[in-house]
C-alpha atoms as a PDB file:
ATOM      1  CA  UNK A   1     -51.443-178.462  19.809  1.00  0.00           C
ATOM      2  CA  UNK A   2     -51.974-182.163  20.178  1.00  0.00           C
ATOM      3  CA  UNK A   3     -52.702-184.212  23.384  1.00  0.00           C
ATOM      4  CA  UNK A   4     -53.171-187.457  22.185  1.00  0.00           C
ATOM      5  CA  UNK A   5     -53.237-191.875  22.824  1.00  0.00           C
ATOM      6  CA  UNK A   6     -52.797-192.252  18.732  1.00  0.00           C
ATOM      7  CA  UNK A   7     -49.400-192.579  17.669  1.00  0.00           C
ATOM      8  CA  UNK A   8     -50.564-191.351  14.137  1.00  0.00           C
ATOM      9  CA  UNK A   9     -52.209-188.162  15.323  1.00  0.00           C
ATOM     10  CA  UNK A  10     -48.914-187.120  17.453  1.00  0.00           C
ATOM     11  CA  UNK A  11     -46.391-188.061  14.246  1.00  0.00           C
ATOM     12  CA  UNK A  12     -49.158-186.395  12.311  1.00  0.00           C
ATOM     13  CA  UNK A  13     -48.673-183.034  14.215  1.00  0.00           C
ATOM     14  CA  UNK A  14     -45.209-183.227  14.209  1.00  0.00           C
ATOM     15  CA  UNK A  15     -45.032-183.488  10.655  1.00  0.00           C
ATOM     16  CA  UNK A  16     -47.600-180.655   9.745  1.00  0.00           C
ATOM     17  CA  UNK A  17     -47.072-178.267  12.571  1.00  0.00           C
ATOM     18  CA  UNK A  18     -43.181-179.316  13.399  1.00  0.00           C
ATOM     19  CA  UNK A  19     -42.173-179.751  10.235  1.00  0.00           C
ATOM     20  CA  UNK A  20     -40.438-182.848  10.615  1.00  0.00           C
ATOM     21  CA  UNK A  21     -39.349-184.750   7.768  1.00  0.00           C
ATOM     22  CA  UNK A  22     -40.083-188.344   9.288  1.00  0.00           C
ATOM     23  CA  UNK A  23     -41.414-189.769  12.648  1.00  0.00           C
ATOM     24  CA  UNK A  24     -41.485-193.145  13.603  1.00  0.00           C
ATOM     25  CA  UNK A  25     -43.072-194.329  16.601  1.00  0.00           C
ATOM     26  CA  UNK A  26     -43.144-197.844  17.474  1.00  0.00           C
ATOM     27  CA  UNK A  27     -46.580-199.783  18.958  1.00  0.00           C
ATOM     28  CA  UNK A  28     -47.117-199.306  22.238  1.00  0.00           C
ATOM     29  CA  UNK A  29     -50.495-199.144  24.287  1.00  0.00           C
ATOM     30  CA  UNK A  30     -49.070-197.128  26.922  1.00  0.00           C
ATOM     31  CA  UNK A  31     -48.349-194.423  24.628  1.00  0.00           C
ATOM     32  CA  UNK A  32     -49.499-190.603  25.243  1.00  0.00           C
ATOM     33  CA  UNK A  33     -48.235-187.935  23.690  1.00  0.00           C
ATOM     34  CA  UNK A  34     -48.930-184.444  24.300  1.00  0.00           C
ATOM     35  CA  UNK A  35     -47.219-181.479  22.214  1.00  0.00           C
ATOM     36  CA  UNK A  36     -47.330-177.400  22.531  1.00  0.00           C
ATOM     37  CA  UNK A  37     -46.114-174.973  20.576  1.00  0.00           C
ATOM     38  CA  UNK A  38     -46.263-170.629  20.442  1.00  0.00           C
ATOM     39  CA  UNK A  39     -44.600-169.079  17.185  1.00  0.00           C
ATOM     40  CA  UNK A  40     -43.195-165.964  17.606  1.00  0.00           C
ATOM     41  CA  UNK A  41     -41.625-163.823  14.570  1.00  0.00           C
ATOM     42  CA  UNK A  42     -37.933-164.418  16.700  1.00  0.00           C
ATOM     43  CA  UNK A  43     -38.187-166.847  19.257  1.00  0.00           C
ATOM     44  CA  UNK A  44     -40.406-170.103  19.481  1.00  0.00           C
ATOM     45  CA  UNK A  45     -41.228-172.315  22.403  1.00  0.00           C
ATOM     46  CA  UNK A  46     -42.336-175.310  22.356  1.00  0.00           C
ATOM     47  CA  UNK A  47     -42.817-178.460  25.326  1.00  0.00           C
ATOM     48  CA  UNK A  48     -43.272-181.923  23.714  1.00  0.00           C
ATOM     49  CA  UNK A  49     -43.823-185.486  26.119  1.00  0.00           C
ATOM     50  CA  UNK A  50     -43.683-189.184  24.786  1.00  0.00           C
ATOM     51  CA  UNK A  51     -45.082-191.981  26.467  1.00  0.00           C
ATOM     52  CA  UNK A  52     -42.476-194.005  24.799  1.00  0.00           C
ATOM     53  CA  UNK A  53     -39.434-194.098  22.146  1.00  0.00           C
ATOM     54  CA  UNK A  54     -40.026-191.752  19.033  1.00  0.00           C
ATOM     55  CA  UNK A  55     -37.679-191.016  16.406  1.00  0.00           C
ATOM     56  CA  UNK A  56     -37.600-188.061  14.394  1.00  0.00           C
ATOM     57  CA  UNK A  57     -36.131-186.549  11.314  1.00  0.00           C
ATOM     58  CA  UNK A  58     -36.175-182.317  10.435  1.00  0.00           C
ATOM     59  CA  UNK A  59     -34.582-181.030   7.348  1.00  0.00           C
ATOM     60  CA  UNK A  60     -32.367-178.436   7.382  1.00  0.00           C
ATOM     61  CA  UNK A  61     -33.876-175.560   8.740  1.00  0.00           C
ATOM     62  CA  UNK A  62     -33.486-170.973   9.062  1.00  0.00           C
ATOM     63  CA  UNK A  63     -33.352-170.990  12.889  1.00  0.00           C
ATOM     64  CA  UNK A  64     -31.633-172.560  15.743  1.00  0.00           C
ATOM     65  CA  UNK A  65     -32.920-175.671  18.047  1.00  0.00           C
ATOM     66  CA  UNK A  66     -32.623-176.049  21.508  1.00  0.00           C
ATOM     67  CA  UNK A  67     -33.626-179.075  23.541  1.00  0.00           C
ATOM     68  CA  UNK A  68     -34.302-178.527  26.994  1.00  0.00           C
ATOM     69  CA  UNK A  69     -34.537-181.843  28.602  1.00  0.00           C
ATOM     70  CA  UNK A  70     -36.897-182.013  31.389  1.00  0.00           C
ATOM     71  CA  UNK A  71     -37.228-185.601  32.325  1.00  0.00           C
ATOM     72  CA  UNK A  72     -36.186-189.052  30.777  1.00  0.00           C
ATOM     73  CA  UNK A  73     -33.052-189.480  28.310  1.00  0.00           C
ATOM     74  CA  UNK A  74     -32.966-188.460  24.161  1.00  0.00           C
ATOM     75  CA  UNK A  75     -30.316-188.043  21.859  1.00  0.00           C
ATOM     76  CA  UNK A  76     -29.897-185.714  18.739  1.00  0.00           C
ATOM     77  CA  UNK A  77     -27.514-186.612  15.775  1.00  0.00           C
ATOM     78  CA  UNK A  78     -26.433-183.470  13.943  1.00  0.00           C
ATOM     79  CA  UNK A  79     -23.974-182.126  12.236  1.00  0.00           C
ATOM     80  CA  UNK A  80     -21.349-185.532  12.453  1.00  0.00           C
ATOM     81  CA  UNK A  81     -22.353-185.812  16.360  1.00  0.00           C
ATOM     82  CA  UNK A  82     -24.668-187.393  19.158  1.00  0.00           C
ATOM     83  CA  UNK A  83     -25.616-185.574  21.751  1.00  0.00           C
ATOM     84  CA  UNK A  84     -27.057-187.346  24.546  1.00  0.00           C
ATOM     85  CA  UNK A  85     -30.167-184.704  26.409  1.00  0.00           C
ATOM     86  CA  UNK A  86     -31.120-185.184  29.772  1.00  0.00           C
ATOM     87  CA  UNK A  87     -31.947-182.592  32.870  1.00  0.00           C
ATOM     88  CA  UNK A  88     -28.179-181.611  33.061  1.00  0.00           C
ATOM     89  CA  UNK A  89     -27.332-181.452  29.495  1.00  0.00           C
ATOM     90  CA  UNK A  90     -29.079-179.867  26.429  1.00  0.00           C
ATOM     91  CA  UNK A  91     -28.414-180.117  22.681  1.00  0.00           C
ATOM     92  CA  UNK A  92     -27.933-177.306  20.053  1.00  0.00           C
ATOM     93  CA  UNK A  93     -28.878-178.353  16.325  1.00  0.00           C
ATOM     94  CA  UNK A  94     -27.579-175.164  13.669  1.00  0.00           C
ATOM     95  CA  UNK A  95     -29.281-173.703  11.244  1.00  0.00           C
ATOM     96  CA  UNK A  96     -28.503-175.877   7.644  1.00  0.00           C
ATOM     97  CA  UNK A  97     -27.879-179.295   9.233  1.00  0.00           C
ATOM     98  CA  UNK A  98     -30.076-181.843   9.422  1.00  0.00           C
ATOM     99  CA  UNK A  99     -31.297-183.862  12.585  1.00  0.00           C
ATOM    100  CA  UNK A 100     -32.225-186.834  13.912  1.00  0.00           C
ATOM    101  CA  UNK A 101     -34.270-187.178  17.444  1.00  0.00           C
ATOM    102  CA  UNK A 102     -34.229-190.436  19.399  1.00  0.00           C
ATOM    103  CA  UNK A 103     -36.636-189.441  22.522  1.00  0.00           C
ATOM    104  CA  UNK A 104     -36.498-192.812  25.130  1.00  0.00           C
ATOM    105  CA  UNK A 105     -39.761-193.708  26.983  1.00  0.00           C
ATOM    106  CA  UNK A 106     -41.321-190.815  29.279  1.00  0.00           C
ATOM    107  CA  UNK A 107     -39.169-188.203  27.495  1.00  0.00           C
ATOM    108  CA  UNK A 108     -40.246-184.680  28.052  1.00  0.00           C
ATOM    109  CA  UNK A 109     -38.462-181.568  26.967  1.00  0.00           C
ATOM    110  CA  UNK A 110     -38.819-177.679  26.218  1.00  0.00           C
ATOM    111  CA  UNK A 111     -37.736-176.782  22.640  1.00  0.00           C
ATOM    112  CA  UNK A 112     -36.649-173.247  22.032  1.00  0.00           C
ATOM    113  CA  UNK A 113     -36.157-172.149  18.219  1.00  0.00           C
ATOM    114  CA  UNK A 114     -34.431-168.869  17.611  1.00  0.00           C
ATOM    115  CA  UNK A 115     -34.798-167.442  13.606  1.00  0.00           C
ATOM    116  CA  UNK A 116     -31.114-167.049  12.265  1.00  0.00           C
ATOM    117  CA  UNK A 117     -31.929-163.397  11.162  1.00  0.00           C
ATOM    118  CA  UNK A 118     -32.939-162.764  15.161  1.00  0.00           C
ATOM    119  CA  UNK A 119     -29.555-164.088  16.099  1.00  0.00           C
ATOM    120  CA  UNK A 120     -27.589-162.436  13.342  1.00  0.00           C
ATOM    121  CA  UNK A 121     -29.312-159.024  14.546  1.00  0.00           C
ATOM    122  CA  UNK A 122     -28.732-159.378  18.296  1.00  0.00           C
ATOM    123  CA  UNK A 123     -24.717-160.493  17.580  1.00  0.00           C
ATOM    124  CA  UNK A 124     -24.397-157.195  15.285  1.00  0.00           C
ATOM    125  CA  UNK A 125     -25.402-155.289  17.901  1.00  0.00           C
ATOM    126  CA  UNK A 126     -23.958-156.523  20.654  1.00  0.00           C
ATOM    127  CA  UNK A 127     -20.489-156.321  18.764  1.00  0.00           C
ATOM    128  CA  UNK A 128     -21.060-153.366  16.563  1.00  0.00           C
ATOM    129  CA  UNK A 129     -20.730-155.479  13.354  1.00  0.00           C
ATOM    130  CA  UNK A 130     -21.191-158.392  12.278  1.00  0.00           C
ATOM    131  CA  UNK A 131     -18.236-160.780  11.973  1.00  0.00           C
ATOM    132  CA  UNK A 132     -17.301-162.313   8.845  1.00  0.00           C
ATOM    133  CA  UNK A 133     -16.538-166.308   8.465  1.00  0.00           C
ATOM    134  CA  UNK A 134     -20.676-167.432   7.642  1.00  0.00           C
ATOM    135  CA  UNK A 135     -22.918-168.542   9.635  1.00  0.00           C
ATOM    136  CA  UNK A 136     -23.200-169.174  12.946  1.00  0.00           C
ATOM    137  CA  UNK A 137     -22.516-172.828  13.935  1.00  0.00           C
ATOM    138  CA  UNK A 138     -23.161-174.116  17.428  1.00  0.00           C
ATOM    139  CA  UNK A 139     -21.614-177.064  19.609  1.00  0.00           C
ATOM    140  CA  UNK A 140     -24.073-179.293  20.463  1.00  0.00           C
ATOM    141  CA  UNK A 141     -23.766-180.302  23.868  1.00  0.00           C
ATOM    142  CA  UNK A 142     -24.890-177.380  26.762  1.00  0.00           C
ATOM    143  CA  UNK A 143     -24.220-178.345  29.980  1.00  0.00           C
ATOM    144  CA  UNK A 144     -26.784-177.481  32.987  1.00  0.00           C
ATOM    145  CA  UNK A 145     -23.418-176.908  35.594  1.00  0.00           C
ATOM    146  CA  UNK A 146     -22.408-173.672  33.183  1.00  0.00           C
ATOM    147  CA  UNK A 147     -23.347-170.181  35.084  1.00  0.00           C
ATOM    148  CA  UNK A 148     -24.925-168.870  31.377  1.00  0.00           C
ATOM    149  CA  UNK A 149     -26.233-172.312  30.457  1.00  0.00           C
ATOM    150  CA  UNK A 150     -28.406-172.218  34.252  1.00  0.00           C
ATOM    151  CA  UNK A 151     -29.439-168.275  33.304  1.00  0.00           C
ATOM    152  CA  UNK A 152     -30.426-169.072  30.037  1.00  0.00           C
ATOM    153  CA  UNK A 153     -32.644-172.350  31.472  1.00  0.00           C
ATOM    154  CA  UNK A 154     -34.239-170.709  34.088  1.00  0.00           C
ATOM    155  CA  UNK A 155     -35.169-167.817  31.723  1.00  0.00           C
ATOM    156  CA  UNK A 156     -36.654-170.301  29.059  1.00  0.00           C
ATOM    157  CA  UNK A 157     -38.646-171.946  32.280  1.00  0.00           C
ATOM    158  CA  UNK A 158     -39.839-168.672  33.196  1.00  0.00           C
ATOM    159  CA  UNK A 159     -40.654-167.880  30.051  1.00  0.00           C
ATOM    160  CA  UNK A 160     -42.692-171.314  29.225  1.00  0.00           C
ATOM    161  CA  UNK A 161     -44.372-170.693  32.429  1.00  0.00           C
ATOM    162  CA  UNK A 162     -45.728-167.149  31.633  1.00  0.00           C
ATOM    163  CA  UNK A 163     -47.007-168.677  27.595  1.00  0.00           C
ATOM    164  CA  UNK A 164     -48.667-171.337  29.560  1.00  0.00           C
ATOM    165  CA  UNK A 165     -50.995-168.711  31.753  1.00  0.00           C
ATOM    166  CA  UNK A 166     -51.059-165.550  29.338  1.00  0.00           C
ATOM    167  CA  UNK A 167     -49.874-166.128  25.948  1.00  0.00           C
ATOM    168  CA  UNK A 168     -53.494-164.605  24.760  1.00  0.00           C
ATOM    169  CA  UNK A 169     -52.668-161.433  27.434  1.00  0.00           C
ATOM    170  CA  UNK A 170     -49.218-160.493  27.294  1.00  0.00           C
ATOM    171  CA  UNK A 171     -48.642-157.027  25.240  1.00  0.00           C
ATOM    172  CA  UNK A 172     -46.314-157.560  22.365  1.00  0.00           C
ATOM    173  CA  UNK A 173     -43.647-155.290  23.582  1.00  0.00           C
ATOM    174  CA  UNK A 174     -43.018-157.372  26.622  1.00  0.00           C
ATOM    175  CA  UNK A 175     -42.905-160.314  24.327  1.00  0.00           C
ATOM    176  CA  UNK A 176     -40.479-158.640  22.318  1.00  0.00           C
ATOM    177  CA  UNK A 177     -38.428-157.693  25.559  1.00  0.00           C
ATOM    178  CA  UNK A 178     -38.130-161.659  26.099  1.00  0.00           C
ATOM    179  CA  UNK A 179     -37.056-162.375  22.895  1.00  0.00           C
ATOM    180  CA  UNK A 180     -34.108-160.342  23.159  1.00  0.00           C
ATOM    181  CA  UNK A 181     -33.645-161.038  26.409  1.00  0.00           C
ATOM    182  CA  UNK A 182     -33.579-165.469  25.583  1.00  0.00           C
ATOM    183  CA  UNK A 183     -31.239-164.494  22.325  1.00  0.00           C
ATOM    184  CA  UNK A 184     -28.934-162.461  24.251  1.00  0.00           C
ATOM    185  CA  UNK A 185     -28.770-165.508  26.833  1.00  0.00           C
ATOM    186  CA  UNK A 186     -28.609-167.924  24.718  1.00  0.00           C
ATOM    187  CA  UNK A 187     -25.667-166.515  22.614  1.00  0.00           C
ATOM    188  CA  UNK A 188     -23.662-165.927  25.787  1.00  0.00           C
ATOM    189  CA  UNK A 189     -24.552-169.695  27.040  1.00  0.00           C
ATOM    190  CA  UNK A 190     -23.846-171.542  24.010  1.00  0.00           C
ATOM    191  CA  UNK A 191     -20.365-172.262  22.580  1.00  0.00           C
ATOM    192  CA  UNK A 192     -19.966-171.169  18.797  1.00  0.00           C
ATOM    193  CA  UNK A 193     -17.614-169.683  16.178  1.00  0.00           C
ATOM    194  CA  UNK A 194     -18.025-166.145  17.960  1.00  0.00           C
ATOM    195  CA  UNK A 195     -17.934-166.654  21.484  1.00  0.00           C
ATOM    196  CA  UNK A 196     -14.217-165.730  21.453  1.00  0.00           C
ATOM    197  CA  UNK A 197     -16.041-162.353  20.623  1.00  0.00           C
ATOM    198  CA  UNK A 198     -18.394-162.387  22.438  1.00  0.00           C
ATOM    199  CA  UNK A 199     -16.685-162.974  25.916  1.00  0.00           C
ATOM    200  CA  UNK A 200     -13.681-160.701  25.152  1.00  0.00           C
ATOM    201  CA  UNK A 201     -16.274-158.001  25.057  1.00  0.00           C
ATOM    202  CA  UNK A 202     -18.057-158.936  28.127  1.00  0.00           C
ATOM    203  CA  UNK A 203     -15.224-159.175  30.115  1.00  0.00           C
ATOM    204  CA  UNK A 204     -12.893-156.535  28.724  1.00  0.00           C
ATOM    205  CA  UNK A 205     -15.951-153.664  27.326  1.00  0.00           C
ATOM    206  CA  UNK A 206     -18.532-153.895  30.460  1.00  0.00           C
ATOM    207  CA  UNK A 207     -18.679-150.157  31.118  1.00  0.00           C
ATOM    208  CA  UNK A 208     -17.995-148.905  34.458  1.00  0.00           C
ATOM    209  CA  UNK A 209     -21.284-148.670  36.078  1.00  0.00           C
ATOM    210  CA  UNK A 210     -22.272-152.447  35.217  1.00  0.00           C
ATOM    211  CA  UNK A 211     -18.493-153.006  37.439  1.00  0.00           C
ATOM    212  CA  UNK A 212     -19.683-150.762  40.108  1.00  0.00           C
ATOM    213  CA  UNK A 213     -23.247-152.418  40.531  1.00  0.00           C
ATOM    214  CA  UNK A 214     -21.480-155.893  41.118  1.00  0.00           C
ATOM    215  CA  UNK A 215     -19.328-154.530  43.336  1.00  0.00           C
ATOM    216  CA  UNK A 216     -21.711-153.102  45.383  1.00  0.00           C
ATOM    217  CA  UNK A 217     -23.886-156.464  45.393  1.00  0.00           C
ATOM    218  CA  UNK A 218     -21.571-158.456  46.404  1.00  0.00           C
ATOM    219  CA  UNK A 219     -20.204-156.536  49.090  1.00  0.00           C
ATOM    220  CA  UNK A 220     -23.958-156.057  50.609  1.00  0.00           C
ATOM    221  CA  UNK A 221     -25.908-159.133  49.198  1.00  0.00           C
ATOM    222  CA  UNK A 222     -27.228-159.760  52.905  1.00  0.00           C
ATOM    223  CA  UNK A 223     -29.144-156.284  52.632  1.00  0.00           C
ATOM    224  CA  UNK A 224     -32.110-155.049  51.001  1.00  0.00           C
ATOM    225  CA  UNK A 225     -30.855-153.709  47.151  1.00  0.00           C
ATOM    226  CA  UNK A 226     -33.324-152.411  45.190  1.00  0.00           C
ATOM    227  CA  UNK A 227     -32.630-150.762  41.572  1.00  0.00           C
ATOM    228  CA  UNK A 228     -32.725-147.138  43.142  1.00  0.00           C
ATOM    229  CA  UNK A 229     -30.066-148.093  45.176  1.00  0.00           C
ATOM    230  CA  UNK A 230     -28.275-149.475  42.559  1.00  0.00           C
ATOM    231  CA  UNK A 231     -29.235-146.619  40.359  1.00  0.00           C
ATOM    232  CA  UNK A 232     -27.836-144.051  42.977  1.00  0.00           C
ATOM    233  CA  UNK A 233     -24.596-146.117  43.140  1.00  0.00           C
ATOM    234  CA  UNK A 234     -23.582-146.228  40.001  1.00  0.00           C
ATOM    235  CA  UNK A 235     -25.233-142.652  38.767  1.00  0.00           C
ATOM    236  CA  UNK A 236     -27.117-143.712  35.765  1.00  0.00           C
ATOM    237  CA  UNK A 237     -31.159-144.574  34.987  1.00  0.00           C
ATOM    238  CA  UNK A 238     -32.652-147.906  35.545  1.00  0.00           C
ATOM    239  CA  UNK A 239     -33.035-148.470  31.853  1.00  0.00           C
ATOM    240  CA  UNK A 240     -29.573-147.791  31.112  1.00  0.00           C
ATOM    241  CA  UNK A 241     -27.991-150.272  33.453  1.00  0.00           C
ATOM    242  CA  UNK A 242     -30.493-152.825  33.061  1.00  0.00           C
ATOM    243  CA  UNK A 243     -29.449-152.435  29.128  1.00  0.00           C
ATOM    244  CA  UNK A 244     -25.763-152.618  29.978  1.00  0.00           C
ATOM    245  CA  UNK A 245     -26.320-155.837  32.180  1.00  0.00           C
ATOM    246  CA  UNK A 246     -28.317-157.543  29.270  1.00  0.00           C
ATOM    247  CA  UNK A 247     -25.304-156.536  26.537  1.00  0.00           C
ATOM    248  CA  UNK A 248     -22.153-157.085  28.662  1.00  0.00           C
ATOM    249  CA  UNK A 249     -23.263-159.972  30.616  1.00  0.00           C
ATOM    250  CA  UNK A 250     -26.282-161.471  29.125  1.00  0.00           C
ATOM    251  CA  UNK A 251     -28.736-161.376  32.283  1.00  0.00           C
ATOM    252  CA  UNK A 252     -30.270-158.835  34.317  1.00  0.00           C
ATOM    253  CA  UNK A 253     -28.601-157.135  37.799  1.00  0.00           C
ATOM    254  CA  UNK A 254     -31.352-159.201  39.882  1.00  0.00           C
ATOM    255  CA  UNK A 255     -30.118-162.246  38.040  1.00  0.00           C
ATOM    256  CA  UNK A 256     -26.291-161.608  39.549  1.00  0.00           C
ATOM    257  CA  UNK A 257     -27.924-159.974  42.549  1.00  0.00           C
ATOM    258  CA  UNK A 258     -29.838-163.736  43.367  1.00  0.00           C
ATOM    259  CA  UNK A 259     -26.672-165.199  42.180  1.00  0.00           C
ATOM    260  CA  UNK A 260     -24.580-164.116  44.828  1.00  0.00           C
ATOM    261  CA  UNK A 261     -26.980-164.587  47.404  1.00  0.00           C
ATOM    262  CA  UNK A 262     -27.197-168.619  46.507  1.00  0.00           C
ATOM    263  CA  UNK A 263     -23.551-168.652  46.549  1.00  0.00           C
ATOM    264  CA  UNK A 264     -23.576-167.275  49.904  1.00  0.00           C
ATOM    265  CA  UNK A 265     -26.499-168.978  51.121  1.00  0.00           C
ATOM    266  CA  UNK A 266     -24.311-171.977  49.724  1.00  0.00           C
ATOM    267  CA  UNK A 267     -21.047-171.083  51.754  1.00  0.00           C
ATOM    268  CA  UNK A 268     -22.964-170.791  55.111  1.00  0.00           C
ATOM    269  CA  UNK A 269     -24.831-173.965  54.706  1.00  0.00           C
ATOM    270  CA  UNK A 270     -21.224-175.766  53.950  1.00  0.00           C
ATOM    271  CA  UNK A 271     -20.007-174.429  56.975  1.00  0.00           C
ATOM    272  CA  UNK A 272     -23.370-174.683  59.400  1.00  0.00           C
ATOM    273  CA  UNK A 273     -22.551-174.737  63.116  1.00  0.00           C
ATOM    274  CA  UNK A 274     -25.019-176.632  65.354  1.00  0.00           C
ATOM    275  CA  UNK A 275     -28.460-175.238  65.391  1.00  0.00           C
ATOM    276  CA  UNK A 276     -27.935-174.063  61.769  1.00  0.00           C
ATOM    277  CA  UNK A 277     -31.376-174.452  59.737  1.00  0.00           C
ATOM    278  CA  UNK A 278     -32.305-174.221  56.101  1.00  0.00           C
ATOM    279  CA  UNK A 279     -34.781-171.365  56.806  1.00  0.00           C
ATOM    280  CA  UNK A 280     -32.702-169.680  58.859  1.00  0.00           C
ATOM    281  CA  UNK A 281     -29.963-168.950  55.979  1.00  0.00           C
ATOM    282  CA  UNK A 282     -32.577-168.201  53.824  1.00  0.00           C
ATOM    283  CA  UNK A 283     -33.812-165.519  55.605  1.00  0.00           C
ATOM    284  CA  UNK A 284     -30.160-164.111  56.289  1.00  0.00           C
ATOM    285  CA  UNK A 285     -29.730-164.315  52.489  1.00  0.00           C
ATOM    286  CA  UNK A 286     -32.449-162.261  51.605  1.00  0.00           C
ATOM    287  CA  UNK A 287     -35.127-165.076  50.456  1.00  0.00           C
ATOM    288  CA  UNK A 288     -38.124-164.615  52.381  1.00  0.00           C
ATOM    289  CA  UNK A 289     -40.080-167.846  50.962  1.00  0.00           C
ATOM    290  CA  UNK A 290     -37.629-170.896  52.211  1.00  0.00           C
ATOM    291  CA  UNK A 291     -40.110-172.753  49.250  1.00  0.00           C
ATOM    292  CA  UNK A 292     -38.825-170.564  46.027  1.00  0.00           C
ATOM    293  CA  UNK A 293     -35.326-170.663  47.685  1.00  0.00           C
ATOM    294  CA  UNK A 294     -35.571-174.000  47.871  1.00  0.00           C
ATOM    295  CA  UNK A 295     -36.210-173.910  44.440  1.00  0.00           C
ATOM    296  CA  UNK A 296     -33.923-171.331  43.230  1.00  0.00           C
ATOM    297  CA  UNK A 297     -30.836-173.417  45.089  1.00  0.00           C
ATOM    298  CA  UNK A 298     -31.705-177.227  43.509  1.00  0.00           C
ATOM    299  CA  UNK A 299     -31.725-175.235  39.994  1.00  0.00           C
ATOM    300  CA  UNK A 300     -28.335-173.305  41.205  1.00  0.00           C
ATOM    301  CA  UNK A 301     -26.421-176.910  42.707  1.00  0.00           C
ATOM    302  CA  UNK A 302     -28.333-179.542  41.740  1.00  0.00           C
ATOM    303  CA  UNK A 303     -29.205-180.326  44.837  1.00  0.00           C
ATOM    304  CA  UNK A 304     -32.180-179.404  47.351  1.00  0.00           C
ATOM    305  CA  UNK A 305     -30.191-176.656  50.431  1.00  0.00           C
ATOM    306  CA  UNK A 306     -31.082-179.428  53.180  1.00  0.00           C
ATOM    307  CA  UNK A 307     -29.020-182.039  51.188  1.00  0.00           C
ATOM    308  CA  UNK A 308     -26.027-179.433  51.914  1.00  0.00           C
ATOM    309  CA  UNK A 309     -26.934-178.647  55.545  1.00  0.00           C
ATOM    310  CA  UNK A 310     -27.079-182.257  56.099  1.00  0.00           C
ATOM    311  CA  UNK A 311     -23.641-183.410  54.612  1.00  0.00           C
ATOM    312  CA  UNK A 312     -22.177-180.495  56.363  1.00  0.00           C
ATOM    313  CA  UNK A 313     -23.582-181.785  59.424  1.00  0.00           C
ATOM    314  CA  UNK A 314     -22.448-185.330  59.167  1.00  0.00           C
ATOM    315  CA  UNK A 315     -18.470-184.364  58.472  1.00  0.00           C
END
């Protein structure tokens, strides 16, 4: 949308295209500013950078904000409460409230709006009805170090990263299959006046089969599993366990699969005996590029796998 040296063109965009209310950005002849943004009928993403300290107002709004911080510090006032957003925490703004954004030098973040309706839908059917007691209101604060929160990040990531390359290319129903996907996340991440809901039915209502596919993952994570054998194991189609997954526990059965193979790639590094590498365990763990594991593990821990080995090593 805008990549840009003049303050006024980026507080320009975010008023016309953003639909902010206000934005202030101070004088400063370092400043670059660079803003993206794909509308889609249910989910929006968006990636906005500041070369220094911005603040922004946005009415109340029909959809759902969530601030992804990538890099620097910001801070969202909403609803009574400051949030502070950085790498391991992300704010949630609700639908009717307004907001104020306070984005500190070198910000950078991935915004994710989800429309109300979209959210209202995708409860209704997880539940079978939808509750009574209004609308849905969100708390702010999303911590990176929550299992859901890290699903529902590395989803928007790989979602951002697939817009980026072929957002012109990508056929609408696999758009669409994203969209639910990132909702279904996101209302299993986030804390609101439903979740009670939402996780009593998760843990209480996952059918059978989605209980027998964990169980068989964990107990041969260090093996090749691929969805036939999963498939055969539990006795139903592809489509229908990959469905249950998504509704009971908000991510897919490669999701939990990779899961339990960084939390035993995680164990063995924590216990390494002399000679013990990085590449080693990933290879016993099933990752066959050390790089992506690498990768996979720092978004898992928050930490790289050879800052593991290496405090193991030193005890």
């Amino acid at each position: 949308m805008v990549r840009t040296r003049d303050p006024e063109v980026m507080r320009d965009a975010m008023l016309m295209r953003f639909g902010a209310s206000s934005c202030y950005i101070p004088f400063d002849p370092s400043f670059f500013g660079r803003a993206n943004f794909v509308a889609y009928p249910a989910v929006s993403i968006g990636f906005c950078s500041y070369g220094s300290e911005a603040t922004v107002q946005f009415p109340e709004t029909d959809y759902v904000r969530l601030q992804i911080g990538l890099r620097g510090f910001a801070s969202t006032c909403s609803g009574g409460q400051t949030t502070q957003i950085h790498p391991d925490c992300s704010c949630i703004s609700s639908p009717d409230q307004t907001a104020t954004l306070r984005y500190g030098r070198g910000y950078e973040q991935l915004l994710l709006r989800i429309e109300r309706t979209a959210l209202d839908q995708q409860l209704s059917r997880i539940l079978g009805f939808l509750p009574k007691g209004g609308a849905l209101l969100f708390e702010p604060a999303l911590r990176a170090d929550q299992p859901h929160a890290r699903t529902l990040r590395q989803m928007v990531l790989f979602y951002a990263a697939q817009l980026q390359e072929h957002a012109t290319t990508l056929p609408p129903l696999l758009i669409a299959e994203f969209e639910q996907a990132i909702i279904i996340a996101f209302l299993y991440a986030s804390r609101h006046n439903c979740s009670d809901l939402l996780r009593a039915d998760a843990r209480d209502g996952a059918p059978a089969h989605v209980r027998r596919a964990e169980a068989f993952i964990e107990a041969n994570w260090q093996q090749p599993i691929t969805i036939e054998k999963l498939t055969t194991e539990t006795g139903v189609s592809s489509r229908t366990l990959l469905r249950a997954f998504l509704r009971h526990r908000g991510y897919t059965p490669h999701t939990f699969l990779k899961r339990t193979r960084l939390n035993g790639a995680r164990k063995m590094l924590e216990a390494a005996a002399a000679g013990t590498s990085v590449t080693s365990v990933a290879f016993v763990c099933g990752f066959g590029n050390p790089g992506h594991f690498a990768k996979d593990y720092r978004l898992a821990f928050g930490e790289l796998p050879s800052d593991t080995l290496s405090r193991a090593k030193q005890r």
